[in-house]
Protein backbone atom coordinates (compact mmCIF):
# COMPACT_ATOMS: atom_id res chain seq x y z
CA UNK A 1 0.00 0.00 0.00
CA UNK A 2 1.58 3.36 -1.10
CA UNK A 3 0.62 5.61 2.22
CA UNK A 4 -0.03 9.18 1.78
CA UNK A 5 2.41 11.96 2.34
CA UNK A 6 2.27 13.58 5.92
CA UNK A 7 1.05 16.99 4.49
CA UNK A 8 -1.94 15.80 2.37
CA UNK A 9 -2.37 12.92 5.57
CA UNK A 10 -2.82 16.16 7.72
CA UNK A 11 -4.54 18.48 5.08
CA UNK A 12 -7.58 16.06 5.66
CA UNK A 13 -8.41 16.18 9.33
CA UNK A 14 -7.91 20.22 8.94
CA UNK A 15 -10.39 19.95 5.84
CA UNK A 16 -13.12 17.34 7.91
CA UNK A 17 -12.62 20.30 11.05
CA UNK A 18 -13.70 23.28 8.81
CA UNK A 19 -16.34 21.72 7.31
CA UNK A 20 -17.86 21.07 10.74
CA UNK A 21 -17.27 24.70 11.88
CA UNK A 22 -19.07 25.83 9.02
CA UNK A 23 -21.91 23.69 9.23
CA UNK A 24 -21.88 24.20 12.50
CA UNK A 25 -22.46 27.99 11.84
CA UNK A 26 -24.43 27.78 8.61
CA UNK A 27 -27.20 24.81 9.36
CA UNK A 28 -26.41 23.65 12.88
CA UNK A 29 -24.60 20.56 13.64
CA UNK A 30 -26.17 17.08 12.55
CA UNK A 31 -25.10 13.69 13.39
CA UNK A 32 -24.97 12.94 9.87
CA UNK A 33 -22.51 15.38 9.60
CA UNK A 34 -19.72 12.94 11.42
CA UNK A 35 -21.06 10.41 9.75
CA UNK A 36 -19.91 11.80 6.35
CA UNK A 37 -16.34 13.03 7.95
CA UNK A 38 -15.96 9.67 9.53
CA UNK A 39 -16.63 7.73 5.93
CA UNK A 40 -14.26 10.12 4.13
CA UNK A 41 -11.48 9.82 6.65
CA UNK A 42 -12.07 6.10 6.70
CA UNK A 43 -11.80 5.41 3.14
CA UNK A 44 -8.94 8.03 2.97
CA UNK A 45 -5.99 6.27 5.40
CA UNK A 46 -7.81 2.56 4.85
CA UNK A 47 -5.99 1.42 1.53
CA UNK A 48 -4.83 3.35 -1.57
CA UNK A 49 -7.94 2.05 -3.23
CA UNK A 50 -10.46 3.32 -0.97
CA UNK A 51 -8.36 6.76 -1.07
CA UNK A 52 -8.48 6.74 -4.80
CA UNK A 53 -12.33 6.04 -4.36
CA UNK A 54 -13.20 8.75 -2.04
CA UNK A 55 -11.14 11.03 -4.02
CA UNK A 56 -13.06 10.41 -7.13
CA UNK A 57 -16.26 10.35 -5.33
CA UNK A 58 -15.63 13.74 -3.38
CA UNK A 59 -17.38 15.45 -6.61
CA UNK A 60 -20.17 13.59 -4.71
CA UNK A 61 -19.72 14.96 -1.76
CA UNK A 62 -19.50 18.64 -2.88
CA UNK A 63 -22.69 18.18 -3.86
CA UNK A 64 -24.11 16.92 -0.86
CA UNK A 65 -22.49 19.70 0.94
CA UNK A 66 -23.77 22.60 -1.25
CA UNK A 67 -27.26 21.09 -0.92
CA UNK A 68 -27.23 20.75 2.36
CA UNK A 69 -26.05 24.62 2.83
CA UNK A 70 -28.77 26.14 0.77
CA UNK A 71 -30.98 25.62 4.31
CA UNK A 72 -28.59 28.79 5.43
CA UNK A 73 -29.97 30.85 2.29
CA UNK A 74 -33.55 30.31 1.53
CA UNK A 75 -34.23 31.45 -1.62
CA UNK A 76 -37.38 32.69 -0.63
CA UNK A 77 -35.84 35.53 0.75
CA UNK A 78 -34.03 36.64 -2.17
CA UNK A 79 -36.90 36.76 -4.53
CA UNK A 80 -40.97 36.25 -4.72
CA UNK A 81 -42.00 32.86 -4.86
CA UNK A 82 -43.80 31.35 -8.14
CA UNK A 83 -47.50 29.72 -6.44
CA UNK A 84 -50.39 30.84 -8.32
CA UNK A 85 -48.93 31.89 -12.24
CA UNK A 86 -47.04 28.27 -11.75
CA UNK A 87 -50.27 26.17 -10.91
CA UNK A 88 -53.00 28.27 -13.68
CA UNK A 89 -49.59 27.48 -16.15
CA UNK A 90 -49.79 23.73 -15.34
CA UNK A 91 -53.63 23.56 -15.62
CA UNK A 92 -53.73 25.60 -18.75
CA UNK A 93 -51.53 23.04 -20.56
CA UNK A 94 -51.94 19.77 -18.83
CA UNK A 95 -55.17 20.37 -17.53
CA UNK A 96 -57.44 17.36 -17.24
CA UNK A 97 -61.47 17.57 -17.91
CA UNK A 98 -63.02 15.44 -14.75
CA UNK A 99 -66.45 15.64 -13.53
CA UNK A 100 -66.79 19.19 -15.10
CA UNK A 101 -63.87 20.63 -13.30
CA UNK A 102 -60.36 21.31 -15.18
CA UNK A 103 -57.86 19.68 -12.81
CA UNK A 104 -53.97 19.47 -12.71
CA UNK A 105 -52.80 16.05 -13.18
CA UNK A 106 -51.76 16.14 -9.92
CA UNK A 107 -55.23 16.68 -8.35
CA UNK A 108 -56.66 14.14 -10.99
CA UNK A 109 -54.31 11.37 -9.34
CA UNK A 110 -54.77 12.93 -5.87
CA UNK A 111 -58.16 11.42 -6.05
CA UNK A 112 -57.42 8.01 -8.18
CA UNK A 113 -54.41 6.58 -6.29
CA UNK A 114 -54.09 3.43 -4.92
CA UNK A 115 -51.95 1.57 -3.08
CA UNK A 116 -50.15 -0.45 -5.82
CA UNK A 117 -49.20 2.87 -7.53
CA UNK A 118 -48.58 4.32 -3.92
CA UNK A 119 -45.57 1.90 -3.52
CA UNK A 120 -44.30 1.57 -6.47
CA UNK A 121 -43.75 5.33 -6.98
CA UNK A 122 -42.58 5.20 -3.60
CA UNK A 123 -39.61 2.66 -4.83
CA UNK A 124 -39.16 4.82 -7.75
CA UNK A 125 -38.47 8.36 -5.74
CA UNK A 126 -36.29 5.68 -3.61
CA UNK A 127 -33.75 5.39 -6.66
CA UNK A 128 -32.99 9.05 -7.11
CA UNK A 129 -29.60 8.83 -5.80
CA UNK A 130 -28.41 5.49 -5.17
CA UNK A 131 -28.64 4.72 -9.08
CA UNK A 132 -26.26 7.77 -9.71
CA UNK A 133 -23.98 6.77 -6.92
CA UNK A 134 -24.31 2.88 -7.94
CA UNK A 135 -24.09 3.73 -11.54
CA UNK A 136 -20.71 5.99 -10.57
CA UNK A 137 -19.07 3.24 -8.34
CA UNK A 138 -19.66 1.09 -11.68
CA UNK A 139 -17.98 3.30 -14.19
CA UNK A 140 -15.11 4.04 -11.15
CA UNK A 141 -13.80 0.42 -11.80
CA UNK A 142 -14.91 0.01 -15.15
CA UNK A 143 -13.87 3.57 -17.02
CA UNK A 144 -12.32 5.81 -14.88
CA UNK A 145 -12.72 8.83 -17.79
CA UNK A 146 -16.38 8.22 -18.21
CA UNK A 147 -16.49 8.37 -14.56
CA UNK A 148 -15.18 11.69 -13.72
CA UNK A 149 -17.42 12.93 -17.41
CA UNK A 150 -20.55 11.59 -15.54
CA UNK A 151 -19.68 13.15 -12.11
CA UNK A 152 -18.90 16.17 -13.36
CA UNK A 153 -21.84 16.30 -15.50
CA UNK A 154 -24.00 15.77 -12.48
CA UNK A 155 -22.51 18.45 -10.37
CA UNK A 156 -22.71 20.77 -13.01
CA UNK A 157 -26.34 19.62 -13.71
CA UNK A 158 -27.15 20.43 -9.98
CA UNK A 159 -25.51 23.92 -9.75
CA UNK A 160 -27.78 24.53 -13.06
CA UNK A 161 -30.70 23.58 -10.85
CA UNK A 162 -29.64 25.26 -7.35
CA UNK A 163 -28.89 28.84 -9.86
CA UNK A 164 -32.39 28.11 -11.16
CA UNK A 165 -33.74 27.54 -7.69
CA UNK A 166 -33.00 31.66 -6.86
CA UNK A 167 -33.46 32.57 -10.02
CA UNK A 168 -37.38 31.30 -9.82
CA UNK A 169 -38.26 29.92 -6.57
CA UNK A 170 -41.68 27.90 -6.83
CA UNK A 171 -44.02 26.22 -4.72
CA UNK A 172 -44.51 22.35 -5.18
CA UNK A 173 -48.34 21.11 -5.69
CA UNK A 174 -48.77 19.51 -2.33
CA UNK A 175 -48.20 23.27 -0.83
CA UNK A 176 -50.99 24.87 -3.15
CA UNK A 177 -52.49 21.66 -1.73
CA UNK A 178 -52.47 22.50 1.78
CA UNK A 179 -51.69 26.26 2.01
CA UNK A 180 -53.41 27.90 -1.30
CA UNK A 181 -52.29 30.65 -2.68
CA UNK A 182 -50.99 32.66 -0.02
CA UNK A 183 -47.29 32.62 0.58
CA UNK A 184 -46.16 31.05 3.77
CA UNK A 185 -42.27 30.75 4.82
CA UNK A 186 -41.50 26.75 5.94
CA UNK A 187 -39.03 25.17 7.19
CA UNK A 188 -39.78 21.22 6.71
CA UNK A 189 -40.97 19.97 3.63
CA UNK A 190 -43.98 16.58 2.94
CA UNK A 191 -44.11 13.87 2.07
CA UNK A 192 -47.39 14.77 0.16
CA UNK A 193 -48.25 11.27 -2.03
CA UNK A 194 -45.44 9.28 -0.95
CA UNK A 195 -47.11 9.06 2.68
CA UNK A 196 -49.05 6.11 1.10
CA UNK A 197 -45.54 4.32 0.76
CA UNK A 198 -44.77 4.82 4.51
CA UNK A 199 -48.51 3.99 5.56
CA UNK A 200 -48.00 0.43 4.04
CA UNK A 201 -45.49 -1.06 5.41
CA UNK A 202 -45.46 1.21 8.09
CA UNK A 203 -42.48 3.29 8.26
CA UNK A 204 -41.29 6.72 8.71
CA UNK A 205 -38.85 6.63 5.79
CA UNK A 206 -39.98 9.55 3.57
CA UNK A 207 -41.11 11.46 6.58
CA UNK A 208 -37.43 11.65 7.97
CA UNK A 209 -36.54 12.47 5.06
CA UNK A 210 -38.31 15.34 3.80
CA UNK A 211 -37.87 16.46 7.61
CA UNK A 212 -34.22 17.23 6.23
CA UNK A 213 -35.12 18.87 2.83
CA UNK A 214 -32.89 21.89 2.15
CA UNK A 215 -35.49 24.32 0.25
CA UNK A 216 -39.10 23.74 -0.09
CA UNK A 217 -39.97 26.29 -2.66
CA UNK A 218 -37.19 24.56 -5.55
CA UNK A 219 -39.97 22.44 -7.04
CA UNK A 220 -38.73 24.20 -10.69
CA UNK A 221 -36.70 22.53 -12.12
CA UNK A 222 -37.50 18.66 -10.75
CA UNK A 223 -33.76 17.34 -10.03
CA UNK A 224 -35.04 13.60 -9.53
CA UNK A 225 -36.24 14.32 -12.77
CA UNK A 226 -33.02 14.98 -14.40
CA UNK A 227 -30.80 12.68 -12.78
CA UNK A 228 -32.11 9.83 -14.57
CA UNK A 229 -31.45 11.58 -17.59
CA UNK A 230 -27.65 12.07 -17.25
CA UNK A 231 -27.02 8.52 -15.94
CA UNK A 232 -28.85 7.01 -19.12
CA UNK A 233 -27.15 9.29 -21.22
CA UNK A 234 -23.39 8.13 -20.18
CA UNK A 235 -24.52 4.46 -20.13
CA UNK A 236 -25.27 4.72 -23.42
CA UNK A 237 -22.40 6.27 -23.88
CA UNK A 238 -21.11 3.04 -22.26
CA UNK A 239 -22.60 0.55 -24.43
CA UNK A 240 -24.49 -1.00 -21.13
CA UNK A 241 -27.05 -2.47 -22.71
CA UNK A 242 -28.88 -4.19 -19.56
CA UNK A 243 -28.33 -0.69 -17.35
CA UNK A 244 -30.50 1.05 -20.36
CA UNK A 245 -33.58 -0.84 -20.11
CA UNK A 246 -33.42 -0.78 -16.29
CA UNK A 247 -32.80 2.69 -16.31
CA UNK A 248 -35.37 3.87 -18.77
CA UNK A 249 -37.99 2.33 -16.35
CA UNK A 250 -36.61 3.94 -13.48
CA UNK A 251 -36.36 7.11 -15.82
CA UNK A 252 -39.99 6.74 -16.85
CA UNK A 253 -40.90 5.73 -13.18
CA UNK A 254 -39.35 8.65 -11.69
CA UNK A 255 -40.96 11.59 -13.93
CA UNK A 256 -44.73 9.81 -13.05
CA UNK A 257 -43.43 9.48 -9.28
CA UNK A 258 -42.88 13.28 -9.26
CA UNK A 259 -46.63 13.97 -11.02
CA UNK A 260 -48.17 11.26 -8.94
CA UNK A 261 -47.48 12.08 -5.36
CA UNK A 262 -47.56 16.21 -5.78
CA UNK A 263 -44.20 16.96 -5.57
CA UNK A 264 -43.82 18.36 -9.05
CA UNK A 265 -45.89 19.82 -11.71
CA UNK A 266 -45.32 18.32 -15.22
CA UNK A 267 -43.53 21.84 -16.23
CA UNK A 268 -41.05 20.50 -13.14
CA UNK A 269 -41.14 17.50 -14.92
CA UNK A 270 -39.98 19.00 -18.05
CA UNK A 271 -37.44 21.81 -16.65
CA UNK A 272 -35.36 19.13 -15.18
CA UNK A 273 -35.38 17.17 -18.17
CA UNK A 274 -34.33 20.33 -19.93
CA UNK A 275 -31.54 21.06 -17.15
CA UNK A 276 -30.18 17.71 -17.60
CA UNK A 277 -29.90 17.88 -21.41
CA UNK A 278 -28.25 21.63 -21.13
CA UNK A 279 -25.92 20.42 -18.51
CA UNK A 280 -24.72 17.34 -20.49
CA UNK A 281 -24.34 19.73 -23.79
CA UNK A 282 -22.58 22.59 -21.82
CA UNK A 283 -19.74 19.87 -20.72
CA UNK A 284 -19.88 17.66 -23.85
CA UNK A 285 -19.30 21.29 -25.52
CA UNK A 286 -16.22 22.39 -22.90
CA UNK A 287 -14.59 18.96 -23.73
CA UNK A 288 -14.16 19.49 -27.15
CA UNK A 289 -13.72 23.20 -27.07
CA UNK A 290 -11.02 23.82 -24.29
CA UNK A 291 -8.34 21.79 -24.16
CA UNK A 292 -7.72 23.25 -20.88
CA UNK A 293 -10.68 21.00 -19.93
CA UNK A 294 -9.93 18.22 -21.64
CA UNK A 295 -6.19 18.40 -19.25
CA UNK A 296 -8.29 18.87 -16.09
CA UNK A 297 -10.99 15.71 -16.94
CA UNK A 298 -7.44 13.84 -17.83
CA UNK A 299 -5.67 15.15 -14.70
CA UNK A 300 -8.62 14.15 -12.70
CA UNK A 301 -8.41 10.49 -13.65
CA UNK A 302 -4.41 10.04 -13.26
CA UNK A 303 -4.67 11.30 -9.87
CA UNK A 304 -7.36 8.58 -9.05
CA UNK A 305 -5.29 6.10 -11.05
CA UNK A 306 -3.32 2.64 -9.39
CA UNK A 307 0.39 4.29 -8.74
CA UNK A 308 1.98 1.13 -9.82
CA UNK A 309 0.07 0.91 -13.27
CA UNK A 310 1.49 4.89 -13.70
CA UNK A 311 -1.61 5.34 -16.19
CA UNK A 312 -5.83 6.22 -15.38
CA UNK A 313 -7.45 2.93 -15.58
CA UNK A 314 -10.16 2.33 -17.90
């Protein structure tokens, strides 16, 4: 095992003990907190390949991090928040005729769900982010280049979103739902429709975590909706013929998830797909315009690369 050198061994304790200061500050401190720190120093001094794996992976974890700090700046206080224009937009467009009312598909399947679509969208809006990460850990072993091209591609895809996010905050359906049209300020977000996933098989699962969600009013664009996107796009890029089928379902099975339990409009729906496909040409674009790029991408998967092989692996 080639160990690291003292300085960088020391640079990450120093880096783990900011972080907590400043979360600490920003969002209060959270057990989950450690629990990152403690995985990333873990994998870190365990082996060279776990420290080549967190390394990689750390695009990851800036991710999380920036998420998780947008609870210090809610964007509702930087501009108004879309409720009313965002709903009459949806129903204009999408607007279903049902017993002579016009309703938003997500108040026609408020009032036709079941329990067999209640758990399957609830497995669906489960997948979100382990298929990313699963599909990442994948591509780590199999092409280390395509790796660090679909990680970066997914951060970028997320700052699109989060710049979005302030640009046009919006309410999700479940708060017209519950609140109107009248602007309230919250804190916690729901588990609107996928409450029928924890009601049968009685759990709390969604519940804790929508206790934790960072911004309520960043329906617009739907993220879940555009991850899917991105990882079906690089394994097709990978020739993974299996991974596309299963991922088109869970593609397709995410965008009705979103619809279905009134956490997204269909416009969501469609901004995130449109976020996904901007992000992926914006860094398919900087790869073959700047070669400056093309040497960081490169650099990026040398550093991550076995030191006996002297070359990125896959």
């Amino acid at each position: 095992m080639i160990a690291p050198s003292k300085t960088k061994a020391l640079l990450v304790p120093g880096i783990s003990l900011a972080y907590l200061l400043l979360s600490s500050l920003l969002v209060g401190f959270k057990p989950d907190q450690l629990v990152l720190v403690a995985i990333f120093t873990g994998c870190y001094y365990a082996s060279e390949l776990t420290r080549r794996f967190i390394l990689g992976f750390s695009i990851f974890i800036v991710f999380w991090v920036l998420y998780d700090y947008m609870k210090a700046f809610p964007n509702y206080a930087y501009r108004p928040v879309d409720i009313a224009p965002l709903y009459n937009l949806e129903k204009s467009l999408f607007g279903i005729n049902y017993a002579g009312k016009v309703l938003t598909p997500n108040e026609f399947w408020l009032g036709h769900g079941n329990a067999f679509l209640d758990v399957m969208c609830g497995v669906f809006y489960l997948c979100w982010i382990p298929i990313p990460l699963a599909f990442a850990g994948y591509l780590f072993f199999q092409n280390r280049r395509l790796f660090f091209e679909f990680s970066l591609t997914f951060l970028l895809v997320n700052l699109l979103g989060f710049v979005l996010y302030y640009v046009h905050p919006a309410a999700p359906p479940w708060y017209v739902q519950r609140y109107g049209f009248g602007f309230q300020p919250l804190t916690l977000g729901s588990t609107a429709g996928l409450a029928g996933f924890d009601r049968f098989f009685g759990l709390h699962l969604f519940q804790s975590i929508y206790a934790k969600n960072s911004n309520i009013f960043a329906a617009m664009p739907s993220l879940h909706s555009a991850y899917p996107v991105v990882v079906l796009f690089y394994a097709t890029r990978h020739k993974a013929r299996l991974f596309n089928a299963v991922f088109v379902a869970v593609m397709l099975g995410i965008w009705f998830a979103a619809v279905y339990t009134s956490h997204h409009y269909v416009l969501d729906v469609l901004a995130g797909i449109s976020v996904a496909g901007a992000g992926i040409y914006i860094f398919r674009l900087l790869c073959r315009r700047s070669s400056a790029w093309g040497r960081f991408v490169q650099f990026l998967t040398a550093a991550t690369a076995p030191k006996a092989a002297g070359r990125p692996s896959g």
